[in-house]
Protein backbone atom coordinates (compact mmCIF):
# COMPACT_ATOMS: atom_id res chain seq x y z
CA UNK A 1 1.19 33.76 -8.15
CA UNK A 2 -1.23 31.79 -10.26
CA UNK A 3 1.66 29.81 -11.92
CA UNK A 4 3.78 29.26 -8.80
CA UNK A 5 5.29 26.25 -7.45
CA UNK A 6 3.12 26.92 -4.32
CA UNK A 7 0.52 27.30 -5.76
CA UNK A 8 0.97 23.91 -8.25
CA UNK A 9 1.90 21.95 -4.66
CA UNK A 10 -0.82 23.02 -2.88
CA UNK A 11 -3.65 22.05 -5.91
CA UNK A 12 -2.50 18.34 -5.83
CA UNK A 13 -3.92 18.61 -1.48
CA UNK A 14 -6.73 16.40 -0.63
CA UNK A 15 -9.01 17.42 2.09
CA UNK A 16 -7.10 15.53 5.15
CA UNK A 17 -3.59 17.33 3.58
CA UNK A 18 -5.21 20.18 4.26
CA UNK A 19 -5.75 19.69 8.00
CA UNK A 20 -2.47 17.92 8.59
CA UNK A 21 -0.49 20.20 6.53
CA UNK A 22 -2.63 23.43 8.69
CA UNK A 23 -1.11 21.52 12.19
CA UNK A 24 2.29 21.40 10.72
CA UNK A 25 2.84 24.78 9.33
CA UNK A 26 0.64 26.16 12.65
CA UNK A 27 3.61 23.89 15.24
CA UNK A 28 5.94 25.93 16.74
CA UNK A 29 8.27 23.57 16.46
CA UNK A 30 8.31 23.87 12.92
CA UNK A 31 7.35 27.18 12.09
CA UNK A 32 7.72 30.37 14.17
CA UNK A 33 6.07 33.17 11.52
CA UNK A 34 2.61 33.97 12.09
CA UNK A 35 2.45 35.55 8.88
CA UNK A 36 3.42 32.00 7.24
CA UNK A 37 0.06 30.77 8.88
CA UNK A 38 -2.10 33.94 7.66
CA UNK A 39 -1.18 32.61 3.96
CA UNK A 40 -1.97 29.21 4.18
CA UNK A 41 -4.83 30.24 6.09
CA UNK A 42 -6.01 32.34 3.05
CA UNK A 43 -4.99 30.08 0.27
CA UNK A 44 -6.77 27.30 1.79
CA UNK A 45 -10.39 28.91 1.41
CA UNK A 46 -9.51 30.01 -2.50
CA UNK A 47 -7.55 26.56 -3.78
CA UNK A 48 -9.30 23.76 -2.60
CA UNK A 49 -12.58 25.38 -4.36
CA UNK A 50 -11.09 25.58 -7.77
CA UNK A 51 -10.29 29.65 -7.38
CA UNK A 52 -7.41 29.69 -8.42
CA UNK A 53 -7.04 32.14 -10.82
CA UNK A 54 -8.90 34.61 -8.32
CA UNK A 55 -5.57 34.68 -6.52
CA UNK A 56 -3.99 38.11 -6.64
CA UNK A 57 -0.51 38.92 -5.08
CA UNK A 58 -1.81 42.25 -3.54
CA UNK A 59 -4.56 41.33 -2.52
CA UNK A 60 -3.05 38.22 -0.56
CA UNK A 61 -0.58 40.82 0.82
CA UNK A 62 -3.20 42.88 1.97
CA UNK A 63 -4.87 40.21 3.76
CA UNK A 64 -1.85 38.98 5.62
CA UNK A 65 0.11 42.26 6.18
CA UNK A 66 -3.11 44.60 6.36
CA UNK A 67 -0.91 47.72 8.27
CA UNK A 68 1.76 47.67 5.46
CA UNK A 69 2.27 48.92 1.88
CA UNK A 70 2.57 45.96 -0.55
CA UNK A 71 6.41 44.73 -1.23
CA UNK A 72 6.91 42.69 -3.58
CA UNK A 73 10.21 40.40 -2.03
CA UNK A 74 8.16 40.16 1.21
CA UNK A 75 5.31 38.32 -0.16
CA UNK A 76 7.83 36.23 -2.71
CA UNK A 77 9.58 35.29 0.35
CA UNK A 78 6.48 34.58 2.81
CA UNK A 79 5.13 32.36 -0.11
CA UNK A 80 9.36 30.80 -0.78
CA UNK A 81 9.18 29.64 3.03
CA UNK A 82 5.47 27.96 3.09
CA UNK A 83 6.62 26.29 -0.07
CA UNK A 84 9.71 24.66 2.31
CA UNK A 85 7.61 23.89 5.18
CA UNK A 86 5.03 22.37 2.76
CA UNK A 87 7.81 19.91 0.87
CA UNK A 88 9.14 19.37 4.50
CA UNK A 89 5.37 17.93 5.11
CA UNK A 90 5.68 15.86 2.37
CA UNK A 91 8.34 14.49 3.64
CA UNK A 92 7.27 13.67 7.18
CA UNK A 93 4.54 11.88 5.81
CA UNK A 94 6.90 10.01 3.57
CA UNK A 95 8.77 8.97 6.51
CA UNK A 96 5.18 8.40 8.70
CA UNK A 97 4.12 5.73 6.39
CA UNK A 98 7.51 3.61 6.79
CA UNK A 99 7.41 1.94 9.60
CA UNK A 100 10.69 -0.05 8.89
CA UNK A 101 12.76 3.37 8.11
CA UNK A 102 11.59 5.12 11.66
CA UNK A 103 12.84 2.10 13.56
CA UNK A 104 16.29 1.87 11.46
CA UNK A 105 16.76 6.25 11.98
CA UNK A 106 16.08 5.22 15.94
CA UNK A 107 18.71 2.55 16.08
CA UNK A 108 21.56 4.70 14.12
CA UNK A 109 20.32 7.55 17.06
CA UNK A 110 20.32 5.05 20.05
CA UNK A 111 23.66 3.34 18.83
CA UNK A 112 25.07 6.94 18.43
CA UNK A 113 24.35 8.08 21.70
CA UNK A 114 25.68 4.50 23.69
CA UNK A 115 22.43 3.52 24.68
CA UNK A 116 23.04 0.16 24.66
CA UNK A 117 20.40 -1.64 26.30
CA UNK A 118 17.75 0.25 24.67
CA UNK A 119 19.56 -0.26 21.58
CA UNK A 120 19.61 -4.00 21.64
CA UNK A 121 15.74 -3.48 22.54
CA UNK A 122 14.87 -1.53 19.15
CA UNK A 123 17.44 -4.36 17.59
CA UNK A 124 15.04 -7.01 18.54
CA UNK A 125 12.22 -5.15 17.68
CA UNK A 126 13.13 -4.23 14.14
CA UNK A 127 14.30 -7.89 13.82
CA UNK A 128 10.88 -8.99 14.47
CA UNK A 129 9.31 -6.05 11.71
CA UNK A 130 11.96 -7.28 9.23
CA UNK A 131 10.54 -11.36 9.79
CA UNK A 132 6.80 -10.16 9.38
CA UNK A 133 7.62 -7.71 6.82
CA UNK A 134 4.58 -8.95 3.76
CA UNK A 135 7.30 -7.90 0.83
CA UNK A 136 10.30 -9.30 -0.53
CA UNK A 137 11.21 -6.37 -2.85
CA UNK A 138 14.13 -4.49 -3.43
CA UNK A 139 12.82 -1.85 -0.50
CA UNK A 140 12.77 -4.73 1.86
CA UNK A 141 16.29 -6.24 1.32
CA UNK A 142 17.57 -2.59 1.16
CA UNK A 143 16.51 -2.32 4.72
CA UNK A 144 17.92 -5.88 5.87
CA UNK A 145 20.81 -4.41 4.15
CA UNK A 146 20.96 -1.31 6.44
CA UNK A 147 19.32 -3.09 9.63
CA UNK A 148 21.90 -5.75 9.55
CA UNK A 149 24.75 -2.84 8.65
CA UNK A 150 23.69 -1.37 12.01
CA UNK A 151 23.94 -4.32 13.78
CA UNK A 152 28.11 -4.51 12.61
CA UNK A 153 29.02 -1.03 13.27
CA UNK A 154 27.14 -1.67 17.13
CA UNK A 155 29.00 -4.74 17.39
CA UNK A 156 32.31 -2.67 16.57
CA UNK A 157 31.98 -0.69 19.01
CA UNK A 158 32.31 -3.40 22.21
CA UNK A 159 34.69 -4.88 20.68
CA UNK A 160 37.87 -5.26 18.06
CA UNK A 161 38.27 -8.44 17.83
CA UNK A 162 34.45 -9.99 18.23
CA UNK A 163 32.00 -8.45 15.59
CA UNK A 164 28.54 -10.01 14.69
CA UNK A 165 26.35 -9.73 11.78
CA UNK A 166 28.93 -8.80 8.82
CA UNK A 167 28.21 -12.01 6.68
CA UNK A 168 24.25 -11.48 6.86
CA UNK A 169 25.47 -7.08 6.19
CA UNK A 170 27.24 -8.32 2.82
CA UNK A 171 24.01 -10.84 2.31
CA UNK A 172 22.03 -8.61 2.76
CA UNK A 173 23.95 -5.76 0.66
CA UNK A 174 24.45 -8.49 -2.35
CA UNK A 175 20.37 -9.65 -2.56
CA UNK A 176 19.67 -6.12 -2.50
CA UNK A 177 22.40 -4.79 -5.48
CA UNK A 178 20.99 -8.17 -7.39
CA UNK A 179 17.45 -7.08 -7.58
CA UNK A 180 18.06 -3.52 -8.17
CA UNK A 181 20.32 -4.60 -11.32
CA UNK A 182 17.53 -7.24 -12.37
CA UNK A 183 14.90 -4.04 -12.37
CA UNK A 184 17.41 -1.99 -14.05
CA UNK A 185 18.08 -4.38 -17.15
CA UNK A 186 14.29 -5.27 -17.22
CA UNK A 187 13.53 -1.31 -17.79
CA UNK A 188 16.63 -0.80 -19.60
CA UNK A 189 15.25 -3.64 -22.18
CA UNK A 190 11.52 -2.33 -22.21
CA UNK A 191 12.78 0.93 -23.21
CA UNK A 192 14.92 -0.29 -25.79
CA UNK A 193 12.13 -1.75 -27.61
CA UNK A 194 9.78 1.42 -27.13
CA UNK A 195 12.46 4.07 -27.44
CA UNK A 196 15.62 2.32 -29.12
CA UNK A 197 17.39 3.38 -26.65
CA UNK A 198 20.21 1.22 -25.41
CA UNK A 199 21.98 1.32 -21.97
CA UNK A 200 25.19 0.32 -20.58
CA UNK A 201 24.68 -1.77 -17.18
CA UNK A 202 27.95 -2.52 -15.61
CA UNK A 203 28.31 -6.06 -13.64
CA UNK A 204 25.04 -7.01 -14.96
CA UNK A 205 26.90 -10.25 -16.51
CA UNK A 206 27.82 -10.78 -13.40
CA UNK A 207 24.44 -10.78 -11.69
CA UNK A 208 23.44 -13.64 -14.06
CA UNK A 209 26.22 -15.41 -13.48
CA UNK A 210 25.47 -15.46 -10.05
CA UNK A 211 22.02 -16.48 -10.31
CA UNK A 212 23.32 -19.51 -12.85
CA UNK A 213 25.59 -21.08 -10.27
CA UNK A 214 23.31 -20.72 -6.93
CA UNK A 215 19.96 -21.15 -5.82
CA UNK A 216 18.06 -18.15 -5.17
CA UNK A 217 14.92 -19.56 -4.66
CA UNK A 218 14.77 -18.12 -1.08
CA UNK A 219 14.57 -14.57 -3.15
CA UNK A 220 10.77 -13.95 -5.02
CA UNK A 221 12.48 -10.51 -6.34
CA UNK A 222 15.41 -12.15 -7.75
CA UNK A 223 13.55 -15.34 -9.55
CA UNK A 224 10.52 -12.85 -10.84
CA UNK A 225 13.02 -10.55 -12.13
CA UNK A 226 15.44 -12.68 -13.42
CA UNK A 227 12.54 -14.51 -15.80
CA UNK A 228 11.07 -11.38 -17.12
CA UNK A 229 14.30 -10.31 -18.14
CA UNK A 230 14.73 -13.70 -19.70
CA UNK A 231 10.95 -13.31 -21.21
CA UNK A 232 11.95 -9.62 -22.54
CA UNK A 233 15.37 -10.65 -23.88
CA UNK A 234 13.31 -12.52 -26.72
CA UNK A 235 14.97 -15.75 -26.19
CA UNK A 236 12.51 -18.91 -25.93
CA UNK A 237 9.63 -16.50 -25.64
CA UNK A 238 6.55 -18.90 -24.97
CA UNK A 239 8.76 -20.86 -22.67
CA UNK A 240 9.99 -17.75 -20.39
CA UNK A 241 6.82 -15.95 -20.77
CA UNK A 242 4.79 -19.22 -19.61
CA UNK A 243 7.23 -19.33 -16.73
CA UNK A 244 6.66 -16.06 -15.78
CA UNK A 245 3.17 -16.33 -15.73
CA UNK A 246 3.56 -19.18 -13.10
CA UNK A 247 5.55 -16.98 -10.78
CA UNK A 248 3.49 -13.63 -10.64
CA UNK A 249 0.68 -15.53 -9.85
CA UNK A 250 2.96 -17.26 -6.93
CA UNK A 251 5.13 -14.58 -6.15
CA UNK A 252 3.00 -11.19 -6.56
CA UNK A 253 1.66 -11.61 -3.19
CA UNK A 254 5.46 -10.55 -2.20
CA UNK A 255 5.69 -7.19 -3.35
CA UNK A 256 3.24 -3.64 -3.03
CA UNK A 257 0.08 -3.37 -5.49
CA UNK A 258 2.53 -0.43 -6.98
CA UNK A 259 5.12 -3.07 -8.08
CA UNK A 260 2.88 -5.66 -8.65
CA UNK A 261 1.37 -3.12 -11.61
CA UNK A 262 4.53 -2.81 -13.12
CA UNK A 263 5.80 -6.58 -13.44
CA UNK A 264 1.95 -7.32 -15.09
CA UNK A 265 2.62 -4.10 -17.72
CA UNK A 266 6.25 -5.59 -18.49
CA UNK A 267 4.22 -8.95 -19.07
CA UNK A 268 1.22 -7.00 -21.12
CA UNK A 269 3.53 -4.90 -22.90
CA UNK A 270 5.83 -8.34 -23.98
CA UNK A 271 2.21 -9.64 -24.98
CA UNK A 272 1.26 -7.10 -27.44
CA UNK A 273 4.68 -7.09 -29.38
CA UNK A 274 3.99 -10.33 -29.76
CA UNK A 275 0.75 -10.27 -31.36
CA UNK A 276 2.09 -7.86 -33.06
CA UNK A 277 4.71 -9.79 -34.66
CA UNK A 278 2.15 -12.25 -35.73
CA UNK A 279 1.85 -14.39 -32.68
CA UNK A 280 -1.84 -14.95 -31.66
CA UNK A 281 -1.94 -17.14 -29.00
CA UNK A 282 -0.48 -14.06 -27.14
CA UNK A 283 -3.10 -12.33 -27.42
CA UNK A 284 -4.77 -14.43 -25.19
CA UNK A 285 -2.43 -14.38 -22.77
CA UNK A 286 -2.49 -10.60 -22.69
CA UNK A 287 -6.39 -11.13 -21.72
CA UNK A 288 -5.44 -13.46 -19.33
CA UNK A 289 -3.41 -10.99 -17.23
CA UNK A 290 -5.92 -8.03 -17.76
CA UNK A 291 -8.61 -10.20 -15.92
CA UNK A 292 -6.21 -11.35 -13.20
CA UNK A 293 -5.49 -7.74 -12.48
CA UNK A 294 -8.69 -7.06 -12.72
CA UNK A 295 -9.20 -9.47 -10.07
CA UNK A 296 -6.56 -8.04 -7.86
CA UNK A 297 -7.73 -4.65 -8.08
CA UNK A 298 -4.24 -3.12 -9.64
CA UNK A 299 -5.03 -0.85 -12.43
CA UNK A 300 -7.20 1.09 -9.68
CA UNK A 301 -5.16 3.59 -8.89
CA UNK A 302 -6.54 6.75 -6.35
CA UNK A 303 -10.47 5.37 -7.08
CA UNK A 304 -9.45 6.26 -11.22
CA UNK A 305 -9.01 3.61 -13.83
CA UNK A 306 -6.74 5.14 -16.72
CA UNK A 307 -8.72 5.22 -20.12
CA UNK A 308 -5.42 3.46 -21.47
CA UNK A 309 -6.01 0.74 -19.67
CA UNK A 310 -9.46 0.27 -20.17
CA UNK A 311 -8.91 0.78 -23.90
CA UNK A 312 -6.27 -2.12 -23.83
CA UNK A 313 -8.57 -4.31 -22.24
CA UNK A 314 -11.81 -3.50 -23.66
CA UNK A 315 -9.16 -4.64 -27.20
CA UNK A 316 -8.24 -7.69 -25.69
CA UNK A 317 -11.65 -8.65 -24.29
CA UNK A 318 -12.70 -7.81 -27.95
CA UNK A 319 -9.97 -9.29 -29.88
CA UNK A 320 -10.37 -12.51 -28.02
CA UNK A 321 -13.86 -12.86 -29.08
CA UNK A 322 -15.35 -12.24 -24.91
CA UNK A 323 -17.67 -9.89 -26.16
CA UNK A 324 -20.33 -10.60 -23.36
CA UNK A 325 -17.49 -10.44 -20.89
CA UNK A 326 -16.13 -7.16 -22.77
CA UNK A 327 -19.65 -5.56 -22.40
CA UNK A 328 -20.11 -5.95 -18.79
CA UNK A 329 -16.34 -4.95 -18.13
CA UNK A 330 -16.91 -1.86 -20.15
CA UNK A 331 -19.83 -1.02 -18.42
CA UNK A 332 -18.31 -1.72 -14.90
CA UNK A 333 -15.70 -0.07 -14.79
CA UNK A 334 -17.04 3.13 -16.76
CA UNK A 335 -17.58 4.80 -13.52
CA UNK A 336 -13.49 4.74 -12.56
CA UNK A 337 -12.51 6.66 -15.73
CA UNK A 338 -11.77 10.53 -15.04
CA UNK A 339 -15.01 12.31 -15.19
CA UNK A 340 -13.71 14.68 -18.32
CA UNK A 341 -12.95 10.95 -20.39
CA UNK A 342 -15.69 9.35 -19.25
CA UNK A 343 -18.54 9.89 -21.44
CA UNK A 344 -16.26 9.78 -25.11
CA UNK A 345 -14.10 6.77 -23.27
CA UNK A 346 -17.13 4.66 -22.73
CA UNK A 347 -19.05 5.23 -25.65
CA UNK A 348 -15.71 5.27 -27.92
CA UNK A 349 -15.50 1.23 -26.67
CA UNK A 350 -19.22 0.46 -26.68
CA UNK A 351 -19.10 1.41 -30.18
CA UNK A 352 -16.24 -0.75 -31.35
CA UNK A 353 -17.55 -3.59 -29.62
CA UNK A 354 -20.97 -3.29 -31.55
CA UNK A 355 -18.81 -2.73 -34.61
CA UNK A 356 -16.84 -6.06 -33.95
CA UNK A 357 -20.43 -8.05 -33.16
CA UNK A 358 -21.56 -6.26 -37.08
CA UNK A 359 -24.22 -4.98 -35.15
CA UNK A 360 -23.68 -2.11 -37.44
CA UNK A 361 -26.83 -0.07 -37.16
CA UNK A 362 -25.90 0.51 -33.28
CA UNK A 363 -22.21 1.18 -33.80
CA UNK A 364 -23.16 3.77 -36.35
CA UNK A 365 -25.56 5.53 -33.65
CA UNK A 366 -22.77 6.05 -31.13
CA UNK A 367 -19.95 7.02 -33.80
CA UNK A 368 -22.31 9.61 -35.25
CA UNK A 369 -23.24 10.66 -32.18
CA UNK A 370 -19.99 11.49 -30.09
CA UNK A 371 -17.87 14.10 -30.21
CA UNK A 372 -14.39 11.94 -29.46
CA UNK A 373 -11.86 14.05 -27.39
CA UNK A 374 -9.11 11.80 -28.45
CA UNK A 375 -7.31 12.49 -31.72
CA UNK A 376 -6.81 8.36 -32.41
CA UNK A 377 -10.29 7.58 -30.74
CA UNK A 378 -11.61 10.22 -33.50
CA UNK A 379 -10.23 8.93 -36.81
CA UNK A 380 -10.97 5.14 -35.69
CA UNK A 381 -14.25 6.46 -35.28
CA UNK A 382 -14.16 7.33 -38.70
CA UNK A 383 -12.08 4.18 -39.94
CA UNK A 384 -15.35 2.28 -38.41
CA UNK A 385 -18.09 4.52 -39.97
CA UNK A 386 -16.12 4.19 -43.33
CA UNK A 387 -15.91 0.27 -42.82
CA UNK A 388 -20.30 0.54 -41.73
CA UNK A 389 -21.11 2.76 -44.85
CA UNK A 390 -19.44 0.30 -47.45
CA UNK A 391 -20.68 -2.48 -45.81
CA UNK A 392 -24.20 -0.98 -45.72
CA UNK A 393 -24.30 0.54 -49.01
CA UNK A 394 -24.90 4.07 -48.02
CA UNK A 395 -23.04 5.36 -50.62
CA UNK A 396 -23.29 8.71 -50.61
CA UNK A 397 -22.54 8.96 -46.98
CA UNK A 398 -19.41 7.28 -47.48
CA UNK A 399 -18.49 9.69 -50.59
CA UNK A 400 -18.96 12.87 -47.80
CA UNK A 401 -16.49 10.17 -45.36
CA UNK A 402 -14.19 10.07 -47.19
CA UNK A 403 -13.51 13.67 -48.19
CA UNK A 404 -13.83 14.55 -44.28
CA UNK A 405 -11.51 11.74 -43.08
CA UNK A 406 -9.22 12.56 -45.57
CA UNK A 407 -9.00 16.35 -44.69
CA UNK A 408 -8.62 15.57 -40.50
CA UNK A 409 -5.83 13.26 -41.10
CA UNK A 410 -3.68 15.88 -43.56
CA UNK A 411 -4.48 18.24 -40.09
CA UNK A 412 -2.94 15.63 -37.77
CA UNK A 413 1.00 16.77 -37.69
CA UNK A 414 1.50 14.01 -34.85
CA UNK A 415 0.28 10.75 -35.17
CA UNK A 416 3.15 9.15 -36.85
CA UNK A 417 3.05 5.90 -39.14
CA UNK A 418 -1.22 6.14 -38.98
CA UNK A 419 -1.03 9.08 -41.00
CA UNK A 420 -0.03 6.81 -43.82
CA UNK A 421 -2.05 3.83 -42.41
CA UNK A 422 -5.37 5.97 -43.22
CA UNK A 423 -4.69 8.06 -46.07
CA UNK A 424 -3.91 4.45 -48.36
CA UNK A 425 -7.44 3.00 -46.64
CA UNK A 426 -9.16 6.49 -48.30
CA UNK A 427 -7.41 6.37 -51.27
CA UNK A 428 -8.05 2.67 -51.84
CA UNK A 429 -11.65 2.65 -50.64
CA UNK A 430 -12.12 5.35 -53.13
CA UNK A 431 -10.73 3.61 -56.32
CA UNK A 432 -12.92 0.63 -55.07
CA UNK A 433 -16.34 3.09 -55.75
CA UNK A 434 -14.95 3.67 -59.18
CA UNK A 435 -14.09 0.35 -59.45
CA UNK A 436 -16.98 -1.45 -61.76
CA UNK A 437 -17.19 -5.12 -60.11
CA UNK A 438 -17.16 -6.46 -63.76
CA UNK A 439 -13.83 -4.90 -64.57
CA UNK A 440 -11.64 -7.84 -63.54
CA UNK A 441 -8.40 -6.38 -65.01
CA UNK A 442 -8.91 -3.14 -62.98
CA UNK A 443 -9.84 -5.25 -59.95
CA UNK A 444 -6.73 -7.43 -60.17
CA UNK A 445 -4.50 -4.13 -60.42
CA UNK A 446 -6.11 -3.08 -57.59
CA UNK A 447 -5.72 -5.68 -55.55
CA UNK A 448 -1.97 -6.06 -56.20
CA UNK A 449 -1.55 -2.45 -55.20
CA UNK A 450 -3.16 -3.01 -51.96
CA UNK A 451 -0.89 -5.79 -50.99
CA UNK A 452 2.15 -4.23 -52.41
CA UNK A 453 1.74 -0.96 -50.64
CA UNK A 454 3.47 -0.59 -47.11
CA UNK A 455 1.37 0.72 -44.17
CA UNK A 456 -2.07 0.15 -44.88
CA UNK A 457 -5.00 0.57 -42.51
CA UNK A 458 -7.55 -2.26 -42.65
CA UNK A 459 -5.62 -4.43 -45.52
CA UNK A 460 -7.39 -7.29 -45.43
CA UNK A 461 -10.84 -6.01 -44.95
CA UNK A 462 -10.34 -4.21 -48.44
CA UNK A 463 -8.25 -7.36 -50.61
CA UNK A 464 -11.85 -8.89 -49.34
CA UNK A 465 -13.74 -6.12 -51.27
CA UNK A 466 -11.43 -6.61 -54.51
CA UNK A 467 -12.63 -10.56 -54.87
């Protein structure tokens, strides 16, 4: 029972889910078996206190049939049909929060049933939602699309000869395939880069042919999407990315925080392969966005900050030399990292900001001090404390380093081309101890290995300790 899909459903409820989901199940008009109430009745006073593994099929039985000898298929199927009543919840409350969608379901009903004037009433009122709509996404033209769809078939049906509304139904229909291919090829090239995968997007070519040879500046979806797929396509890259940057900043106000998110990690995520590739000034750009969404409160998601997130920002705050700005950021937004994170999250960033300042001394305290959670948060810790010791002279602290460093990374099974990355920064650290200063001809060896060798963590910090 512990492991159900129930069970997993019901653990992702927040308080007021509760009491909704309670009135649902409890409404005859959805739900006729008492005993279907008895079990949500008992499973709310064990689940929403973190009891879960308390649960025990008999004993849930007992409660709820308390006159009958415990059978297995009855309580599989009680708990089968609250599991259906519970996703058809979900869905209701899908359906509550779109305003849009109720009116369109209403007009296919009225139109269906030759209600005519009270058709061309809800007509006139979902014309009015659609004009004062906030959004110009792809949701929004999808429901033109269907409003406007409506509005032909009703026409059809007075008359043969007479229609209205079939030119703004294929508008309509068009805008809305055009952004949903634009999203499409800006995912399909994100993932490309990230996963090497490659897609195949029929009539794309045709989109952008489209957009070429009219003006769609009438459409925010269409011009936003249509640059960042420029921007990720790698053609021109400072001059689509710059224009990009112009229209989220004039066009984000068009489409839900959820979608705004994702255009600014498309931007982000073009950002860092830039740097990457050797291009600074993007860099800077990527700390640009982080503070604008900052600003407009979109990497909050459900009152929680990822620790991602505030990693990637606390780096770009860092690597753009903000370090006052990076400090109060840090300890700002702390507070909106999941409780379990938190205290290794905050403290993992704190550290490496010290470490960037060479306030050394403090960096050390909170490396040594923290037990990091994170696999890649622990052996950068360790990258930085090997970095501190060598730079302090603590020798003999280093020497114990390097021998523990060395053994957690051969552990690691997982982490891909760092493995590498590390093991050449202990090896090559370690020669450098042996390494007499005087011995120039050992030095110059050294060095030429160190630039010659492929994946190498910290390179030029170390060709700096071989002058």
């Amino acid at each position: 029972m512990v492991n159900s899909q129930l069970i997993e459903l019901l653990q992702t409820f927040e308080r007021k889910e509760w009491i909704e989901a309670t009135k649902f199940v409890q409404s005859p008009f959805h739900n006729s078996r008492s005993d279907v109430v008895k079990l949500l009745e008992y499973l709310k006073k064990v689940v929403p206190r973190g009891q879960v593994h308390k649960l025990d099929k008999a004993r849930v039985f007992e409660a709820i049939y308390p006159l009958q000898t415990y059978d297995e298929k009855t309580i599989r199927y009680t708990m089968s049909f609250l599991f259906r009543l519970l996703q058809e919840y979900l869905a209701y409350n899908e359906f509550k929060e779109e305003e849009l969608l109720q009116q369109l379901s209403l007009l296919k009903a009225l139109r269906k049933r030759g209600l005519d004037r009270t058709f061309e009433g809800a007509s006139h009122k979902t014309a009015e939602s659609l004009a004062s709509h906030p959004y110009r996404n792809q949701d929004y033209y999808y429901h033109a699309f269907s409003y406007h769809e409506e509005q032909y078939i009703f026409s059809t049906t007075k008359s043969r000869s007479i229609t209205t509304g079939f030119q703004h139904w294929s508008d309509q229909s068009t805008l809305f395939f055009m952004v949903q291919k634009l999203q499409q090829a800006c995912i399909a090239l994100s993932h490309q880069t990230v996963l090497k995968n490659t897609y195949q997007l029929p009539l794309f070519d045709a989109v952008l042919k489209e957009i070429a040879e009219r003006d769609y500046h009438h459409c925010p979806a269409i011009l936003v999407y249509h640059q960042l797929y420029q921007t990720l396509s790698g053609k021109e890259d400072d001059l689509h990315f710059l224009k990009l940057k112009t229209l989220i900043v004039n066009f984000t106000p068009y489409f839900p925080k959820h979608e705004v998110k994702s255009i600014y990690l498309f931007a982000l995520n073009f950002c860092i392969q830039q740097w990457n590739a050797g291009k600074s000034i993007f860099l800077q750009h990527a700390f640009t966005l982080y503070k604008e969404g900052l600003t407009a409160g979109i990497f909050i998601e459900n009152g929680h900050l990822s620790r991602f997130t505030y990693n990637n920002i606390a780096l770009a705050g860092m690597g753009s030399k903000a370090f006052e700005w990076t400090e109060n950021f840090l300890k700002t937004y702390e507070p909106f990292i999941e409780e379990k994170y938190r205290y290794s999250t905050f403290n993992f960033n704190l550290a490496t900001l010290y470490y960037r300042k060479q306030d050394y001394h403090k960096a050390m305290h909170l490396l040594q001090q923290t037990d990091f959670q994170d696999v890649l948060h622990s052996l950068e810790a360790r990258k930085m404390l090997l970095i501190i010791y060598y730079e302090l002279g603590e020798n003999n602290a280093l020497e114990s380093l390097l021998e523990s460093f060395k053994n957690l990374v051969y552990r690691q099974k997982k982490i891909g081309y760092h493995r590498e990355n590390y093991l050449n920064l202990i090896r090559f650290t370690h020669k450098r101890l042996r390494l007499n200063a005087s011995d120039k001809q050992g030095m110059a060896k050294l060095r030429t290995a160190v630039k010659t060798t492929p994946n190498v963590a910290e390179r030029e910090w170390l060709l700096q300790k071989m002058e």
